[in-house]
N, C-alpha and C. Protein backbone atom coordinates (compact mmCIF):
# COMPACT_ATOMS: atom_id res chain seq x y z
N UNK A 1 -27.86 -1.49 -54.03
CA UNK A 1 -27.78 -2.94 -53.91
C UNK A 1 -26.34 -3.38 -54.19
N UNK A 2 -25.79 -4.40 -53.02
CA UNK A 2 -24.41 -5.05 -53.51
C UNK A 2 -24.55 -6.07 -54.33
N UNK A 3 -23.64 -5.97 -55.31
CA UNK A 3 -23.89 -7.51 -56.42
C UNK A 3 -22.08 -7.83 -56.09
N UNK A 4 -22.18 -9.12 -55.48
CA UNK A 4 -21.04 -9.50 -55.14
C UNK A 4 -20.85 -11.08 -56.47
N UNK A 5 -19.47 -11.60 -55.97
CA UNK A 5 -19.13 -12.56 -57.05
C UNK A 5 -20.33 -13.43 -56.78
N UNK A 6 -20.49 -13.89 -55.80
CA UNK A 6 -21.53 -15.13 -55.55
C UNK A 6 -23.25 -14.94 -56.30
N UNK A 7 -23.62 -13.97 -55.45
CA UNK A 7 -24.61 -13.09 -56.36
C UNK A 7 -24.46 -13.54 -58.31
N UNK A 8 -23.42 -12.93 -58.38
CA UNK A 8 -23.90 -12.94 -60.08
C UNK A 8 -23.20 -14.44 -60.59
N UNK A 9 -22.60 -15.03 -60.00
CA UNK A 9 -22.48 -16.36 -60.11
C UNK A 9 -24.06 -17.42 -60.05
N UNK A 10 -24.32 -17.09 -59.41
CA UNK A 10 -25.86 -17.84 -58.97
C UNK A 10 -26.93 -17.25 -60.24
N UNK A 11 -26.77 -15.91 -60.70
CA UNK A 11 -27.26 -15.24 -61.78
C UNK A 11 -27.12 -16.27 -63.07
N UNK A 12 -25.78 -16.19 -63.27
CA UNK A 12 -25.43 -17.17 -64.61
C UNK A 12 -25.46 -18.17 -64.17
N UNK A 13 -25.81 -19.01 -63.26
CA UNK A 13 -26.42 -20.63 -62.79
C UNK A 13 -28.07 -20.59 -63.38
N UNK A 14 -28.81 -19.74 -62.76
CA UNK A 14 -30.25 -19.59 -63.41
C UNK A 14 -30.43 -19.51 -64.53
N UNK A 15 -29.79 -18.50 -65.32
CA UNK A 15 -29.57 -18.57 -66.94
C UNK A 15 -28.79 -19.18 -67.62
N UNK A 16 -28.44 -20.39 -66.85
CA UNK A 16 -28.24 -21.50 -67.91
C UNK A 16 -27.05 -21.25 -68.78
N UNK A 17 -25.85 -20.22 -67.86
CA UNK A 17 -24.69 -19.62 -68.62
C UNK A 17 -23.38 -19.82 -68.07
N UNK A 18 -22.25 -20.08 -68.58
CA UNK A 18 -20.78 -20.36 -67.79
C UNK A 18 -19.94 -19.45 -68.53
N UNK A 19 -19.32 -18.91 -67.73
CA UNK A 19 -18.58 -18.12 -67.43
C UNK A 19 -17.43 -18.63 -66.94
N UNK A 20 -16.07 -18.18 -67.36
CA UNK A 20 -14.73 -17.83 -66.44
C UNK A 20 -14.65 -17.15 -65.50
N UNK A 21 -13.67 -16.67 -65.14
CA UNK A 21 -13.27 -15.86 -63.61
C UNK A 21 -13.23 -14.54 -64.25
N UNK A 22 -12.71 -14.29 -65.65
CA UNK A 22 -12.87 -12.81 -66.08
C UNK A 22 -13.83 -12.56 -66.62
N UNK A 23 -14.69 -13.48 -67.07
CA UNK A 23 -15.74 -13.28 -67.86
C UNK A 23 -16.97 -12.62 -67.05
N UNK A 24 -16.83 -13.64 -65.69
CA UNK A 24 -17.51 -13.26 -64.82
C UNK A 24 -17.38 -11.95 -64.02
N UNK A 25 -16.13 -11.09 -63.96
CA UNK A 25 -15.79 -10.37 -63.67
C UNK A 25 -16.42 -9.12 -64.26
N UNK A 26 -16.25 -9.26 -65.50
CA UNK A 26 -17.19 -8.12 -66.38
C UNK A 26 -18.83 -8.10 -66.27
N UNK A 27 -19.42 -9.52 -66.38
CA UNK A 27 -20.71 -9.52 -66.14
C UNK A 27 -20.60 -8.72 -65.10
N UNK A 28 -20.35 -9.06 -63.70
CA UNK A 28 -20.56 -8.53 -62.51
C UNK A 28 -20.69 -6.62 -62.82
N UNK A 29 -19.42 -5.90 -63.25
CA UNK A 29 -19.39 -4.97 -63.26
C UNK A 29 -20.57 -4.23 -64.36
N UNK A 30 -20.43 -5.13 -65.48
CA UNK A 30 -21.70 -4.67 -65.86
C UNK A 30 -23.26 -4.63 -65.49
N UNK A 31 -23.36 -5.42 -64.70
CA UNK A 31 -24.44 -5.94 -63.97
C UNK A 31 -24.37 -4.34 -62.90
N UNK A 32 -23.71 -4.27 -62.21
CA UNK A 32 -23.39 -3.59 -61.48
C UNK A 32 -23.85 -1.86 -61.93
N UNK A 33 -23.19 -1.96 -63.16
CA UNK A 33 -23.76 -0.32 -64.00
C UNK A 33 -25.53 -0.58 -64.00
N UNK A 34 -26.07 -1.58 -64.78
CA UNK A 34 -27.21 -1.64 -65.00
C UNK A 34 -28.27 -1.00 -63.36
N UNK A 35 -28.05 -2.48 -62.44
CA UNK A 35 -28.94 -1.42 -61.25
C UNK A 35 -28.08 -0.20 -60.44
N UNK A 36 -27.34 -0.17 -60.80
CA UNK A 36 -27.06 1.73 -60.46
C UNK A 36 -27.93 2.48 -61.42
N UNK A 37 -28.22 2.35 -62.46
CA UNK A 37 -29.04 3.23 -63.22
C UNK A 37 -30.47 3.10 -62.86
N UNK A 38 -30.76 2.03 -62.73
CA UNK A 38 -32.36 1.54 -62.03
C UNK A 38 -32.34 2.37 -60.59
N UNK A 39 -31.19 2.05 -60.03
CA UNK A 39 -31.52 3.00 -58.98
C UNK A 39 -31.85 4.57 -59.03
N UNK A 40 -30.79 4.79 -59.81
CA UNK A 40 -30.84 6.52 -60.28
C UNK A 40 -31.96 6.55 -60.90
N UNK A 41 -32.92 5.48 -61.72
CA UNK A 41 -34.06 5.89 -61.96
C UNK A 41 -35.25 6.44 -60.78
N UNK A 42 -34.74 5.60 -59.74
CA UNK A 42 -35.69 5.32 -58.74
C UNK A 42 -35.48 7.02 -57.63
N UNK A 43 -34.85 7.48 -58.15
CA UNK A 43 -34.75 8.77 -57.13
C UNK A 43 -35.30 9.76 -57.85
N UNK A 44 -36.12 9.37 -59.24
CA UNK A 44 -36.87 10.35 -59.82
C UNK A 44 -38.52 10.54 -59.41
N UNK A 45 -39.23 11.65 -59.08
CA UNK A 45 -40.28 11.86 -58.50
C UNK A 45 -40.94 11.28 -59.63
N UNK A 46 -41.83 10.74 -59.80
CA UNK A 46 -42.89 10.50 -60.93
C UNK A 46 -44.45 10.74 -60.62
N UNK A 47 -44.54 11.24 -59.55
CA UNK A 47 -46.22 11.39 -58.93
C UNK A 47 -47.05 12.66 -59.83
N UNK A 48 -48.00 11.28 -60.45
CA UNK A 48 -49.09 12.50 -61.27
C UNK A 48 -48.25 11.82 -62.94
N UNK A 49 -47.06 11.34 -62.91
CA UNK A 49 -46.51 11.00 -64.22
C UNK A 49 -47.57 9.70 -64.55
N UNK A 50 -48.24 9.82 -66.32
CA UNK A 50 -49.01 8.44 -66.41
C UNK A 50 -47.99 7.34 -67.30
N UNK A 51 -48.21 5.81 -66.69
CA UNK A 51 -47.12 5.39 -67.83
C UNK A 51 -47.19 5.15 -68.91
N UNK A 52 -46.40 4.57 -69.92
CA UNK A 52 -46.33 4.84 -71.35
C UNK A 52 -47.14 3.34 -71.67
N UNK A 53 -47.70 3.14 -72.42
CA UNK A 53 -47.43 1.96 -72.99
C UNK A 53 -46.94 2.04 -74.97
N UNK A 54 -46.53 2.68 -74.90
CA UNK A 54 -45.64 3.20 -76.45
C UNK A 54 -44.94 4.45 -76.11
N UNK A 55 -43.65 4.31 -76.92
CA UNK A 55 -42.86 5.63 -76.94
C UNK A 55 -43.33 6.82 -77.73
N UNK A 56 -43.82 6.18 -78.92
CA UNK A 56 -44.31 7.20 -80.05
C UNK A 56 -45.50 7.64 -79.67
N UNK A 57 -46.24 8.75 -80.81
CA UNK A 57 -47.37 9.06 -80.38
C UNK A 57 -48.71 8.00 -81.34
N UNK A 58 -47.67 7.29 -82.11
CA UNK A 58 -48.47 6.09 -82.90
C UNK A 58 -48.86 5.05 -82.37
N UNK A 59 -49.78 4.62 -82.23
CA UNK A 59 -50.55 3.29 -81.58
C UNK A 59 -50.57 2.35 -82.67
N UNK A 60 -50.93 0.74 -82.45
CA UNK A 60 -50.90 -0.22 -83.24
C UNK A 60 -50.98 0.12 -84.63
N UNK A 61 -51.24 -0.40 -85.44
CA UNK A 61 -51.58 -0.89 -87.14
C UNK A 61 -52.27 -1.71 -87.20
N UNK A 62 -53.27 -2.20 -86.76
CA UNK A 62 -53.85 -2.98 -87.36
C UNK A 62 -54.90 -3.29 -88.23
N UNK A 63 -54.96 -4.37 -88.91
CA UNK A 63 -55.73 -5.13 -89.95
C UNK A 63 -56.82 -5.86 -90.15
N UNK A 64 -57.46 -6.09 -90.53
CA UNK A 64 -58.80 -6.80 -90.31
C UNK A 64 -57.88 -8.52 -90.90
N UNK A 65 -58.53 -9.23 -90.36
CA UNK A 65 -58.15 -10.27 -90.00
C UNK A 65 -58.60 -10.98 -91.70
N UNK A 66 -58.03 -11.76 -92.68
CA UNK A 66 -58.58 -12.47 -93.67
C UNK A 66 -58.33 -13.88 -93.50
N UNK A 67 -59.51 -14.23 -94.57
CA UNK A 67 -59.10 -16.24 -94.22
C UNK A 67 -58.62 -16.55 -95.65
N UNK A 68 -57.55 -16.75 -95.59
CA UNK A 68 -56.66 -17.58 -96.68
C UNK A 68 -56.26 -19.53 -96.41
N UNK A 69 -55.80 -19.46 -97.15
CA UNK A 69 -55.76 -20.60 -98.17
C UNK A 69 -54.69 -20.94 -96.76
N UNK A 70 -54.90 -22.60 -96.66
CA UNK A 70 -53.97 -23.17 -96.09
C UNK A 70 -53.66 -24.83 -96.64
N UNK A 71 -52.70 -25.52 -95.94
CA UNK A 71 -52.30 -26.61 -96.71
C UNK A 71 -52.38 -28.14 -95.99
N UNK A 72 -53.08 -28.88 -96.45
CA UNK A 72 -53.41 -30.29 -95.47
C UNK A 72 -52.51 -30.63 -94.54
N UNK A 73 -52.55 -31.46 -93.54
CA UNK A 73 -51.21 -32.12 -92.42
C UNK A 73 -50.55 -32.81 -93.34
N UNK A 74 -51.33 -33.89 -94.17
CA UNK A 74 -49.85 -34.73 -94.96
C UNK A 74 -49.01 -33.79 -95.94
N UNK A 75 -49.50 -32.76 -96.37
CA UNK A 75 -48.80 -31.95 -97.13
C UNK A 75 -47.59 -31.46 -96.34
N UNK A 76 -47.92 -30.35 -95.09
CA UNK A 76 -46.99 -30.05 -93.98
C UNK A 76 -46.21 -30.78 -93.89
N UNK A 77 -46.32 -32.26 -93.47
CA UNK A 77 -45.81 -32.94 -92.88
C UNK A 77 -44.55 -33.80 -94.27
N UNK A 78 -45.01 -33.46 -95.82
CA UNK A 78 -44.05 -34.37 -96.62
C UNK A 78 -42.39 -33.81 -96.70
N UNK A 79 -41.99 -33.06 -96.07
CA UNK A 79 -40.79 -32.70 -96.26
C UNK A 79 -40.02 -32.75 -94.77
N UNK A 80 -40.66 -33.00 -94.07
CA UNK A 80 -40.21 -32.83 -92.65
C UNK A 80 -39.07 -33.95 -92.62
N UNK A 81 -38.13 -33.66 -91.64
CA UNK A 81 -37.08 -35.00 -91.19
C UNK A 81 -37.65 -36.08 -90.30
N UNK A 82 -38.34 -35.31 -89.95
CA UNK A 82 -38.81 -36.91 -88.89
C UNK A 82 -40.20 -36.35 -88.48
N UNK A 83 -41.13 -37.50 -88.31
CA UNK A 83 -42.98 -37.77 -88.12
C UNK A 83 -42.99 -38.61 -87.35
N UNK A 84 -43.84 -38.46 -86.47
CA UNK A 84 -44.18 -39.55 -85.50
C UNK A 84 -46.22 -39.24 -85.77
N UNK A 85 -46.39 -40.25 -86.59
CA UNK A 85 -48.06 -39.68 -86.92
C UNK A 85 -48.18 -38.69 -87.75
N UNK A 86 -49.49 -37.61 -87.22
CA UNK A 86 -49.48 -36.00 -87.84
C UNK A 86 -48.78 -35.54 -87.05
N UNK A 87 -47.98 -35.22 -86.48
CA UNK A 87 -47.15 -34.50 -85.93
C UNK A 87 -45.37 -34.23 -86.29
N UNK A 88 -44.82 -33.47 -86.20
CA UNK A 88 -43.61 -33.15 -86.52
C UNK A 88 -42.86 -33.90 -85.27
N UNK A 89 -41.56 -34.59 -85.35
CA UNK A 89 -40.72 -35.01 -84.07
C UNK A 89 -39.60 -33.95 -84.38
N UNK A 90 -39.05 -33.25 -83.21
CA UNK A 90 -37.46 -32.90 -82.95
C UNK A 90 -37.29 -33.33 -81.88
N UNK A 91 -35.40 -32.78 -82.18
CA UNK A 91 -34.69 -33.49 -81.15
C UNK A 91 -34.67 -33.06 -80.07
N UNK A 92 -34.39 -33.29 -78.59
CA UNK A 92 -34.62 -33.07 -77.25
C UNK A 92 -33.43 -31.93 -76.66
N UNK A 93 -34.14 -30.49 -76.48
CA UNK A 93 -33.26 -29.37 -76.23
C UNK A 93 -32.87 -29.59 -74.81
N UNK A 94 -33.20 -29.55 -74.25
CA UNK A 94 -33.11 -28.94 -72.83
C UNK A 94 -33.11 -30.82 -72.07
N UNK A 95 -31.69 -30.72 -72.00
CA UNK A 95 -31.06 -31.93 -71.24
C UNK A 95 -31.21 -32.00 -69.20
N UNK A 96 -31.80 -32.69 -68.56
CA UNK A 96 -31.02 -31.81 -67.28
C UNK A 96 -30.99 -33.04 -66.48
């Protein structure tokens, strides 16, 4: 696959990222190493291979579930910076 300037320009447009002309330069090339290796993955036979879903030969940990102690909404809510009701207010991330 070619990853040209435009290509990974449009990349860091989607992710919400800016870049310079050198900055972008390196993404690109690094970008560039990454699916070369995906590719070189892709010229490996895997038929009959099953896939992983863990690296180790250890599976989860888990716990039986307990019911503990929890703490009222006005309690939650007495230290907070800002309430609108029972609910917590913050401020507005994502401008567009």
């Amino acid at each position: 696959m070619e990853l040209n300037r435009e290509t990974t320009q449009k990349l860091a447009e989607l992710s919400k990222l800016e870049f310079n002309d050198q900055e972008l330069a390196e993404i690109q090339e690094d970008l560039a190493q990454m699916i070369g290796f995906v590719e070189k993955l892709n010229e490996i036979d895997t038929t009959g291979v099953q896939p992983l879903t863990h690296m180790g030969t250890e599976g989860n940990r888990l716990r039986e579930d307990e019911i503990k102690g929890s703490i009222d909404n006005a309690t939650a809510l007495k230290n907070a910076p800002s309430t609108e009701g029972p609910f917590f207010t913050v401020p507005k991330v994502i401008k567009k």
